[in-house]
C-alpha atoms as a PDB file:
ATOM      1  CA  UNK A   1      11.711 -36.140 -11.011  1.00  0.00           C
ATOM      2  CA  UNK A   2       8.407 -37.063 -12.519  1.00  0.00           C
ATOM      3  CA  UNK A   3       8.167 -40.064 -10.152  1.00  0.00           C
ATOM      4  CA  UNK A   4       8.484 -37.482  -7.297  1.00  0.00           C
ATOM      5  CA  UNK A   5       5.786 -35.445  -8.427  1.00  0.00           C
ATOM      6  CA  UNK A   6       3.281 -38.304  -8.636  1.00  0.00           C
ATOM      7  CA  UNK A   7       3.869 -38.640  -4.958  1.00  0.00           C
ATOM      8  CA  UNK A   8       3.787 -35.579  -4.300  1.00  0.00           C
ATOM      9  CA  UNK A   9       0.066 -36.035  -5.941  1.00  0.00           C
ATOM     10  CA  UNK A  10      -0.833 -39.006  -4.081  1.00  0.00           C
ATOM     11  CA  UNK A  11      -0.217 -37.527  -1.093  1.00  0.00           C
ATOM     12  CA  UNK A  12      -1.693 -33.807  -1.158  1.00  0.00           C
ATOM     13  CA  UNK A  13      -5.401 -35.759  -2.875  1.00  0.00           C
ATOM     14  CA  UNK A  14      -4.970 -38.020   0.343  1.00  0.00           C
ATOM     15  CA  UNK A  15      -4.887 -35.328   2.601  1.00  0.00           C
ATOM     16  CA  UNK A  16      -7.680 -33.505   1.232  1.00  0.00           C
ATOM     17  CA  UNK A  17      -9.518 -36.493   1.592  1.00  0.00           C
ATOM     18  CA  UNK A  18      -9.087 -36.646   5.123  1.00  0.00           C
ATOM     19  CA  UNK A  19     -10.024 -32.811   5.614  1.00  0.00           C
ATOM     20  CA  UNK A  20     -13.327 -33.814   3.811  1.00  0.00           C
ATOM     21  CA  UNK A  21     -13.689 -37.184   6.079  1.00  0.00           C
ATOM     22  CA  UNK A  22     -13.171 -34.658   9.247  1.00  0.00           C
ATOM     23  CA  UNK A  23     -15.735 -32.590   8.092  1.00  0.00           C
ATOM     24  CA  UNK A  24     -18.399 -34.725   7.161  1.00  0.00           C
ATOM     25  CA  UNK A  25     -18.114 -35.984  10.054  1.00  0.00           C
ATOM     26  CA  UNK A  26     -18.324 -32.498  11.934  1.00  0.00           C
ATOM     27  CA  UNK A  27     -21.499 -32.382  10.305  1.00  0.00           C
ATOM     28  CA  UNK A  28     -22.932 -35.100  10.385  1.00  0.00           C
ATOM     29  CA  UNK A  29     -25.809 -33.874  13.089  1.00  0.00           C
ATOM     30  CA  UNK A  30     -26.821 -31.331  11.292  1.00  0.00           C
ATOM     31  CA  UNK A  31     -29.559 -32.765   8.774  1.00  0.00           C
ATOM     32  CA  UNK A  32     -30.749 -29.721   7.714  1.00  0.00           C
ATOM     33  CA  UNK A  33     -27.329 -28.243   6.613  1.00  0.00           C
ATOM     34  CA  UNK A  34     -26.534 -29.225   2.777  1.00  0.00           C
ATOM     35  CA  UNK A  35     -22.896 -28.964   1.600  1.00  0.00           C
ATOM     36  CA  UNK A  36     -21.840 -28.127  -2.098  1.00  0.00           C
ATOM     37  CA  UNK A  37     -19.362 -27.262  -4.182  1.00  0.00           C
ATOM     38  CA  UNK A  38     -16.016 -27.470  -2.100  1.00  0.00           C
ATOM     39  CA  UNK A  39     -12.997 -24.854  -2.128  1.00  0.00           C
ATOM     40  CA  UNK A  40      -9.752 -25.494  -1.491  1.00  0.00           C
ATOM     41  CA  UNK A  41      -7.473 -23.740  -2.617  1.00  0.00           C
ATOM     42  CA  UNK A  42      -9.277 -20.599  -2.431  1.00  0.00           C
ATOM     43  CA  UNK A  43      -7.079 -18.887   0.405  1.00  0.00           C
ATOM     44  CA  UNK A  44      -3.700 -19.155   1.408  1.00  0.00           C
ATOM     45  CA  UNK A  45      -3.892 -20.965   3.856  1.00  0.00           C
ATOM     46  CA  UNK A  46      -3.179 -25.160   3.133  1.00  0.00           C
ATOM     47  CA  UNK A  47      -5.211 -26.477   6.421  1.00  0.00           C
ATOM     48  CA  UNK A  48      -8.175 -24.493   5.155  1.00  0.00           C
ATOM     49  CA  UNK A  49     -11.267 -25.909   3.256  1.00  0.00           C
ATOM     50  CA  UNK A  50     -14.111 -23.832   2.507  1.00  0.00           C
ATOM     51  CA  UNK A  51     -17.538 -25.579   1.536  1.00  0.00           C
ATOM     52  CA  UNK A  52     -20.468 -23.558   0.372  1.00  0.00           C
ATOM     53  CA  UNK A  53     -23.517 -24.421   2.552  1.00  0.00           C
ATOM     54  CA  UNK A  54     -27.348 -24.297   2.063  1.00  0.00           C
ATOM     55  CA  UNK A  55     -29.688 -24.559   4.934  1.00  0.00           C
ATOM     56  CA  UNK A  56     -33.451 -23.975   3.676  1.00  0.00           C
ATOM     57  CA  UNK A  57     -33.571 -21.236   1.541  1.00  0.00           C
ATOM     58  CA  UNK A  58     -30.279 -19.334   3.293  1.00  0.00           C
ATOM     59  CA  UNK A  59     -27.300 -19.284   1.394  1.00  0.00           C
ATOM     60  CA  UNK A  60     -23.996 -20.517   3.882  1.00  0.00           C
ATOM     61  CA  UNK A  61     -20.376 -20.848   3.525  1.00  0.00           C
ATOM     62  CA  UNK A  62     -18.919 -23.583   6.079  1.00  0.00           C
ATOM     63  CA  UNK A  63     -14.787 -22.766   6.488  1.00  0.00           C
ATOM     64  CA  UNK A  64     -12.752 -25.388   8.299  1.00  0.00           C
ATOM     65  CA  UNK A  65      -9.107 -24.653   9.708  1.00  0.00           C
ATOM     66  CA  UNK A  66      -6.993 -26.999  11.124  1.00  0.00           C
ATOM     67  CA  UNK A  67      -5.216 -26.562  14.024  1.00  0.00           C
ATOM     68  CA  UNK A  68      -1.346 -25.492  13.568  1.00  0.00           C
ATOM     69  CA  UNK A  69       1.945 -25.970  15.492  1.00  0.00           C
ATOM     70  CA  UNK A  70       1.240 -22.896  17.860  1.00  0.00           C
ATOM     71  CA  UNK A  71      -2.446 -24.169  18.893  1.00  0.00           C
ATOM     72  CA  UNK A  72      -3.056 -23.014  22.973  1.00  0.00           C
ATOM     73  CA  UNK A  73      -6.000 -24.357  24.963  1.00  0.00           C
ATOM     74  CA  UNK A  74      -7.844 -27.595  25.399  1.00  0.00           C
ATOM     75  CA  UNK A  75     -11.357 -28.483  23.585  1.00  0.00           C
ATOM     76  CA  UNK A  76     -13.843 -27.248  26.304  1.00  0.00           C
ATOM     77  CA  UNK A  77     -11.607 -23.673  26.940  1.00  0.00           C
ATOM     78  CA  UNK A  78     -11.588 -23.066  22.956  1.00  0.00           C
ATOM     79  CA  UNK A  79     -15.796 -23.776  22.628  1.00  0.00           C
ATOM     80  CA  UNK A  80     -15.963 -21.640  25.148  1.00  0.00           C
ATOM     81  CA  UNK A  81     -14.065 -19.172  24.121  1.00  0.00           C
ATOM     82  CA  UNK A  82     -15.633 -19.516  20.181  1.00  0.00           C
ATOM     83  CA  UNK A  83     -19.336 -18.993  22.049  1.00  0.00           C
ATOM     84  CA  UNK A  84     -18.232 -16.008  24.029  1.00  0.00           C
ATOM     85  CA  UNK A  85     -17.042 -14.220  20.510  1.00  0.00           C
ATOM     86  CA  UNK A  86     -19.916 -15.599  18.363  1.00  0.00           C
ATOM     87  CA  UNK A  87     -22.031 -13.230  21.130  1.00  0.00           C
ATOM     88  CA  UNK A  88     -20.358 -10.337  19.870  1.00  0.00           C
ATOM     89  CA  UNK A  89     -22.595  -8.088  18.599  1.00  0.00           C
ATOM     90  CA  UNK A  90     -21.215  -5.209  16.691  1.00  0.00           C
ATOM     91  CA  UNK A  91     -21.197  -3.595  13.635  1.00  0.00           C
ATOM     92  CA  UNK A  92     -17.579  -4.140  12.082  1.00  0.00           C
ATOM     93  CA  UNK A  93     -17.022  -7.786  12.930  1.00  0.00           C
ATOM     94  CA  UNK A  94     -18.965 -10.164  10.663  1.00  0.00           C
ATOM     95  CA  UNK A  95     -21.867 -12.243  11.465  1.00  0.00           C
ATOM     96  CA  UNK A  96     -21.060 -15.620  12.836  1.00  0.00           C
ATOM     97  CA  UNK A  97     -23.515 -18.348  12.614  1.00  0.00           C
ATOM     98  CA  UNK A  98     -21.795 -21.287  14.067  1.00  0.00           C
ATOM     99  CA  UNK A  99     -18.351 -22.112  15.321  1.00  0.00           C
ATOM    100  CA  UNK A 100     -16.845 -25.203  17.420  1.00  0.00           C
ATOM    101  CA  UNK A 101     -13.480 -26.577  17.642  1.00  0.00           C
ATOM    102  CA  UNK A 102     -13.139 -30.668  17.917  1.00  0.00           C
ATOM    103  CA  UNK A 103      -9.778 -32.232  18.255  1.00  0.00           C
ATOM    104  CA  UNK A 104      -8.612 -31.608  14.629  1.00  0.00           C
ATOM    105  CA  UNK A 105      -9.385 -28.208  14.179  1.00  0.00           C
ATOM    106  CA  UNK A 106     -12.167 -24.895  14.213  1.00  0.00           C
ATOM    107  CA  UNK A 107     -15.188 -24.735  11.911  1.00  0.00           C
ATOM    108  CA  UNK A 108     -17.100 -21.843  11.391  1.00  0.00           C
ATOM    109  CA  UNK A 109     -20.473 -20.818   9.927  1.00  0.00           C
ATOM    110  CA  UNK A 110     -21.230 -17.633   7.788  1.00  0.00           C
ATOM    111  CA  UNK A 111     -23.177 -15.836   5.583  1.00  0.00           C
ATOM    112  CA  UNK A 112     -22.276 -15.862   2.036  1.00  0.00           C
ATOM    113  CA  UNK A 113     -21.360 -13.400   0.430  1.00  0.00           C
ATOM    114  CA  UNK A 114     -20.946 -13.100  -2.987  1.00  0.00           C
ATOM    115  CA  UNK A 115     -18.657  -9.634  -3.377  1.00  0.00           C
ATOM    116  CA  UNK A 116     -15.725 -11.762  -1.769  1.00  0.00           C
ATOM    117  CA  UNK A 117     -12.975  -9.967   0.830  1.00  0.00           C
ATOM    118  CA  UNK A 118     -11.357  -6.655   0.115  1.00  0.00           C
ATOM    119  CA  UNK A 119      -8.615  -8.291  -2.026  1.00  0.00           C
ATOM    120  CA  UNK A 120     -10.926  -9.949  -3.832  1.00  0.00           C
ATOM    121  CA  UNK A 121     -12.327  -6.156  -4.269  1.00  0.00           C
ATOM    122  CA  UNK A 122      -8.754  -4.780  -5.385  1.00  0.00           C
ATOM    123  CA  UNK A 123      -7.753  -7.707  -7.859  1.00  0.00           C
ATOM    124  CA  UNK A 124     -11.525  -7.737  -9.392  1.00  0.00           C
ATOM    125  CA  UNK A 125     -11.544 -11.218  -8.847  1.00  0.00           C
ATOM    126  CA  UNK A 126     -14.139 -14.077  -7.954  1.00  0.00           C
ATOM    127  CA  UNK A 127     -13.648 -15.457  -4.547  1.00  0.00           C
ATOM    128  CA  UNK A 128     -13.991 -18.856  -5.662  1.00  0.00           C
ATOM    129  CA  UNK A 129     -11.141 -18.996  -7.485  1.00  0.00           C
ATOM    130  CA  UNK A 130      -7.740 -20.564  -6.582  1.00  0.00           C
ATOM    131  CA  UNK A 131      -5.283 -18.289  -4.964  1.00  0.00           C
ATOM    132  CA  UNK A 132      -2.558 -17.883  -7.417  1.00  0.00           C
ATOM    133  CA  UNK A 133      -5.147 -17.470  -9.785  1.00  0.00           C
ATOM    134  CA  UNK A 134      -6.769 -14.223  -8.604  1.00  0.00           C
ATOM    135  CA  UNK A 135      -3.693 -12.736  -7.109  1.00  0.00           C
ATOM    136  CA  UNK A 136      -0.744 -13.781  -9.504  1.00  0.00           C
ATOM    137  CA  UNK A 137       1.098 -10.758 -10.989  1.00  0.00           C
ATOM    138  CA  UNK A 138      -0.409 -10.858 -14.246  1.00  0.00           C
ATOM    139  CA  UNK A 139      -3.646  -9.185 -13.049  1.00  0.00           C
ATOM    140  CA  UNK A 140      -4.330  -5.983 -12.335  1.00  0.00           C
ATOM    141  CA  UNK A 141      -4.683  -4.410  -8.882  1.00  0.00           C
ATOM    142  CA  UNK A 142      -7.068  -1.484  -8.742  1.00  0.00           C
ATOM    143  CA  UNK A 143      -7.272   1.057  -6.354  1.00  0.00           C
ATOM    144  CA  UNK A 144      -9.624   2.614  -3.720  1.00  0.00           C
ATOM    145  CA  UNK A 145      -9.579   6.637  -3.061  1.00  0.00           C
ATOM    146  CA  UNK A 146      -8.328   7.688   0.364  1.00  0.00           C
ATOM    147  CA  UNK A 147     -11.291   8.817   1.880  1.00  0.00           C
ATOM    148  CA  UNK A 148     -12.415   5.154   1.249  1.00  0.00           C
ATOM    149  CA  UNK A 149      -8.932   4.030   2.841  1.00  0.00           C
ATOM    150  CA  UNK A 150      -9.630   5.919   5.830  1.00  0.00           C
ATOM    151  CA  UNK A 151     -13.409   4.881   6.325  1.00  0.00           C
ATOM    152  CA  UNK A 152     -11.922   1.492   5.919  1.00  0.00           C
ATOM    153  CA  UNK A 153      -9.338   1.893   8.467  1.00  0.00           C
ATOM    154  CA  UNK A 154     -11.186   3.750  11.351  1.00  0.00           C
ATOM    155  CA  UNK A 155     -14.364   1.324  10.818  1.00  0.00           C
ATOM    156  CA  UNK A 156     -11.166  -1.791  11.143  1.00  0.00           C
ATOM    157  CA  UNK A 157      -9.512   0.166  14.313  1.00  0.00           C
ATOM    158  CA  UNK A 158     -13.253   0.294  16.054  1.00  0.00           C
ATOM    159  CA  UNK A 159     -13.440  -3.664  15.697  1.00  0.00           C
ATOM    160  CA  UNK A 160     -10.113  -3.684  16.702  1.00  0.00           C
ATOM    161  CA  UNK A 161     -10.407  -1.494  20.050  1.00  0.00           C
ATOM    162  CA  UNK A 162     -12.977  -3.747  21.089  1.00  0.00           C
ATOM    163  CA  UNK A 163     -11.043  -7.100  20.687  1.00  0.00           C
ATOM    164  CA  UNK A 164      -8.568  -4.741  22.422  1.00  0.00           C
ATOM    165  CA  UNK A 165     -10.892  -4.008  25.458  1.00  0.00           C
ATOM    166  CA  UNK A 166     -11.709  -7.969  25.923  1.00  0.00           C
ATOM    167  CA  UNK A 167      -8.088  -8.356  25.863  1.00  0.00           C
ATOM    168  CA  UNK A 168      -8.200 -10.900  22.412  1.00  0.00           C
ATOM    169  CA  UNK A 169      -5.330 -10.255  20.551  1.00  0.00           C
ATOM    170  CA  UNK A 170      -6.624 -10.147  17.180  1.00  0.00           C
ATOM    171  CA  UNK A 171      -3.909  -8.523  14.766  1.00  0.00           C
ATOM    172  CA  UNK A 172      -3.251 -10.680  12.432  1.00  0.00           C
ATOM    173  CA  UNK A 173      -4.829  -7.854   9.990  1.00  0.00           C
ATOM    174  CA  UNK A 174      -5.277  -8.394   6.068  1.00  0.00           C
ATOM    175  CA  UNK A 175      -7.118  -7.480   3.393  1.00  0.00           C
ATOM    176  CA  UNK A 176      -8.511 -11.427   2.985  1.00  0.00           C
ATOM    177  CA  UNK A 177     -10.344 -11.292   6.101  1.00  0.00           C
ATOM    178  CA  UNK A 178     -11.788  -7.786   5.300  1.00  0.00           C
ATOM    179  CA  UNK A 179     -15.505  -8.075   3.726  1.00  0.00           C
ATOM    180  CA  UNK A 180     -17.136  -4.519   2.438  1.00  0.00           C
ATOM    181  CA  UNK A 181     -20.056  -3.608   1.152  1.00  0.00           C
ATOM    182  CA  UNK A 182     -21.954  -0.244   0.227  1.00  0.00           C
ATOM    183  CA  UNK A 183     -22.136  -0.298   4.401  1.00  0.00           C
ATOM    184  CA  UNK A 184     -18.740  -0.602   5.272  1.00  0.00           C
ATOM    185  CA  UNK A 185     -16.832  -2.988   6.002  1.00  0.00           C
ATOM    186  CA  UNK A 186     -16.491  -5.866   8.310  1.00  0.00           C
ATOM    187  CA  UNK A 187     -13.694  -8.257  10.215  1.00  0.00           C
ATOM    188  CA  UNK A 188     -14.506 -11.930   9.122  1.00  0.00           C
ATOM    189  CA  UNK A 189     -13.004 -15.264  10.117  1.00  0.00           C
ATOM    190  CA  UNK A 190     -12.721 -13.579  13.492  1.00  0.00           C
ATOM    191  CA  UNK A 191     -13.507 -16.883  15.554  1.00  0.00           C
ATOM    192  CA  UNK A 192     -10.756 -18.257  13.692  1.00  0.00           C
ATOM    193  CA  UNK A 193      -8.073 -16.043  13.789  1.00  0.00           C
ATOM    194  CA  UNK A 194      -7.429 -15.661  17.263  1.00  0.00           C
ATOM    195  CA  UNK A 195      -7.591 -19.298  18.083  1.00  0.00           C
ATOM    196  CA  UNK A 196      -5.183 -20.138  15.694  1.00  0.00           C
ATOM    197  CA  UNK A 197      -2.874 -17.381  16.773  1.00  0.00           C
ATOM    198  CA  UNK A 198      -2.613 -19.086  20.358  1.00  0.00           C
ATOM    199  CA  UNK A 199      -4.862 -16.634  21.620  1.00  0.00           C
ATOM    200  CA  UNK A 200      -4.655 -17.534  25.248  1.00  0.00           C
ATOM    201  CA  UNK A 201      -0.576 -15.611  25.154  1.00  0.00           C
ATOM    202  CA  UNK A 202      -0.338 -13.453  28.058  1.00  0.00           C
ATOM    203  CA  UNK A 203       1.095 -10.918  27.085  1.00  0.00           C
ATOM    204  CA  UNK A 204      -1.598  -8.027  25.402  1.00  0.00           C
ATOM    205  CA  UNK A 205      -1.447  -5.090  23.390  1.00  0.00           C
ATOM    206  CA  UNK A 206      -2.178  -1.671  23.868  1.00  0.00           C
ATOM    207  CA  UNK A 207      -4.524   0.563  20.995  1.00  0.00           C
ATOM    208  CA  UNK A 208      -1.688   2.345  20.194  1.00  0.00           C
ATOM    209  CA  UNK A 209       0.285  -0.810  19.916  1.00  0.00           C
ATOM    210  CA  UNK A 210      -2.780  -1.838  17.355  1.00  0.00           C
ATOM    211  CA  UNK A 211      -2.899   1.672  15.693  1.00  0.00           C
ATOM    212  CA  UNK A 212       0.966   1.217  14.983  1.00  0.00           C
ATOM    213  CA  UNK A 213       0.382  -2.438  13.725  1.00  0.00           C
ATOM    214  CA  UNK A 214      -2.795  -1.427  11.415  1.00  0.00           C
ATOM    215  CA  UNK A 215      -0.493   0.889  10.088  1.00  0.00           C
ATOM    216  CA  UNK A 216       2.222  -1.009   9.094  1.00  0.00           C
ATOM    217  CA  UNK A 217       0.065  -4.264   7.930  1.00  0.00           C
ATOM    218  CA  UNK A 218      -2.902  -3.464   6.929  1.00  0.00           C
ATOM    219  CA  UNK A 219      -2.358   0.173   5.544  1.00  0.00           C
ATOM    220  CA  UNK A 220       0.590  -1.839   4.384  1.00  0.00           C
ATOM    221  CA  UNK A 221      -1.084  -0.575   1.093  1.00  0.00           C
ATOM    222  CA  UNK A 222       1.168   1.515  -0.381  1.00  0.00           C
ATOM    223  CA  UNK A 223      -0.487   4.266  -2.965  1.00  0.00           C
ATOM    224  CA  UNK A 224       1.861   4.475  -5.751  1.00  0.00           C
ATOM    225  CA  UNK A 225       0.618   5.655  -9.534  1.00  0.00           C
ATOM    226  CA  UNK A 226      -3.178   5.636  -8.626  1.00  0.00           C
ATOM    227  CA  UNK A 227      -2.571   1.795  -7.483  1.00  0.00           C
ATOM    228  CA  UNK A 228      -2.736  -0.071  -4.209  1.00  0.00           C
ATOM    229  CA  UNK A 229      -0.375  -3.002  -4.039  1.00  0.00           C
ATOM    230  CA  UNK A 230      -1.440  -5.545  -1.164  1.00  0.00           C
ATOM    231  CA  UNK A 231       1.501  -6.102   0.797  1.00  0.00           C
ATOM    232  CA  UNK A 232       0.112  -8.367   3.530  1.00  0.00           C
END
């Protein structure tokens, strides 16, 4: 048994050090960009690294995602695609800075932010942090009042109706890729999402279809004893 955990070692530091090979080298041309400290475990996601990022004085967060079994679409149609949704300009879906996909996986450019995602938010937790670490079931999960649940939701069903109107099926809806602030909230690790989803499906969804979904997954919070329990 302890032999097989050594391996087990071996193996997950080698891979890491081929998701930091693959992004140096993703990189590479931008001489101005300076990567730090490295996250990652930070998510839940295994294939996903997240580097903080300092260009000048700006203060960036580079997140790279590689590609899973249900990836859809050659190189060129995903760039594409990435630059038609890093256009986007609207209030609810987070800034993107820079996104491109390469034959390993999708990178993506953002703004830091310090406050973390809306989980991050309910669990009082640093973002930074490894996963099991801010979410295990020894911590405490605070909650929000409902009229902040529905400014939440109808701000998250506007971005929604939009990806909805360019036909991108965006639904994968949690509150890790929710960012809010004393604004509002925003959608982030949209460029991602989709893509990774096989975005290119045919088949689409209607709003109501969405409204049904949002209520089910992401108002899969369920208000019990003043608390909201995350049950994406």
């Amino acid at each position: 048994m302890k032999q097989q955990n050594v391996i087990l070692f071996e193996v997950t530091d080698s891979y890491f050090s081929l998701l930091d090979e693959w992004i140096l080298l993703s990189v590479r041309d931008k001489p101005e960009w300076r990567l730090g400290e490295r996250h990652v475990n930070c998510g839940w996601r295994a294939a996903k690294t997240i580097h903080e990022l300092k260009c000048g004085q700006s203060a960036l967060v580079l997140s790279a995602v590689r590609y899973g079994p249900d990836r859809c679409g050659d190189i060129e149609t995903l760039n594409e695609t990435l630059n038609f949704m890093r256009s986007l300009d609207y209030a609810y879906i987070g800034e993107c800075i820079s996104s491109w996909a390469d034959d390993k996986g999708v990178l993506s450019v953002y703004r830091a932010f310090d406050g973390g995602s809306l989980r991050d938010h309910l669990y009082k937790s640093n973002w930074r942090d490894e996963f099991f670490v801010k979410y295990c079931v020894d911590r405490t999960v605070y909650s929000l009042e409902i009229v902040d649940i529905r400014f939440i939701c109808r701000q998250i069903l506007e971005a929604l109706s939009l990806f909805c109107a360019l036909s991108i099926p965006f639904i994968d809806i949690h509150s890790g890729n929710i960012s809010i602030s004393d604004c509002g909230c925003e959608l982030i690790d949209a460029e991602q999402e989709p893509i990774l989803k096989s975005i290119f499906a045919p088949e689409t969804r209607s709003l109501p279809t969405l409204v049904e979904l949002i209520s089910n997954e992401l108002v899969g919070y369920i208000c019990e004893e003043r608390r909201i329990f995350d049950c994406c």
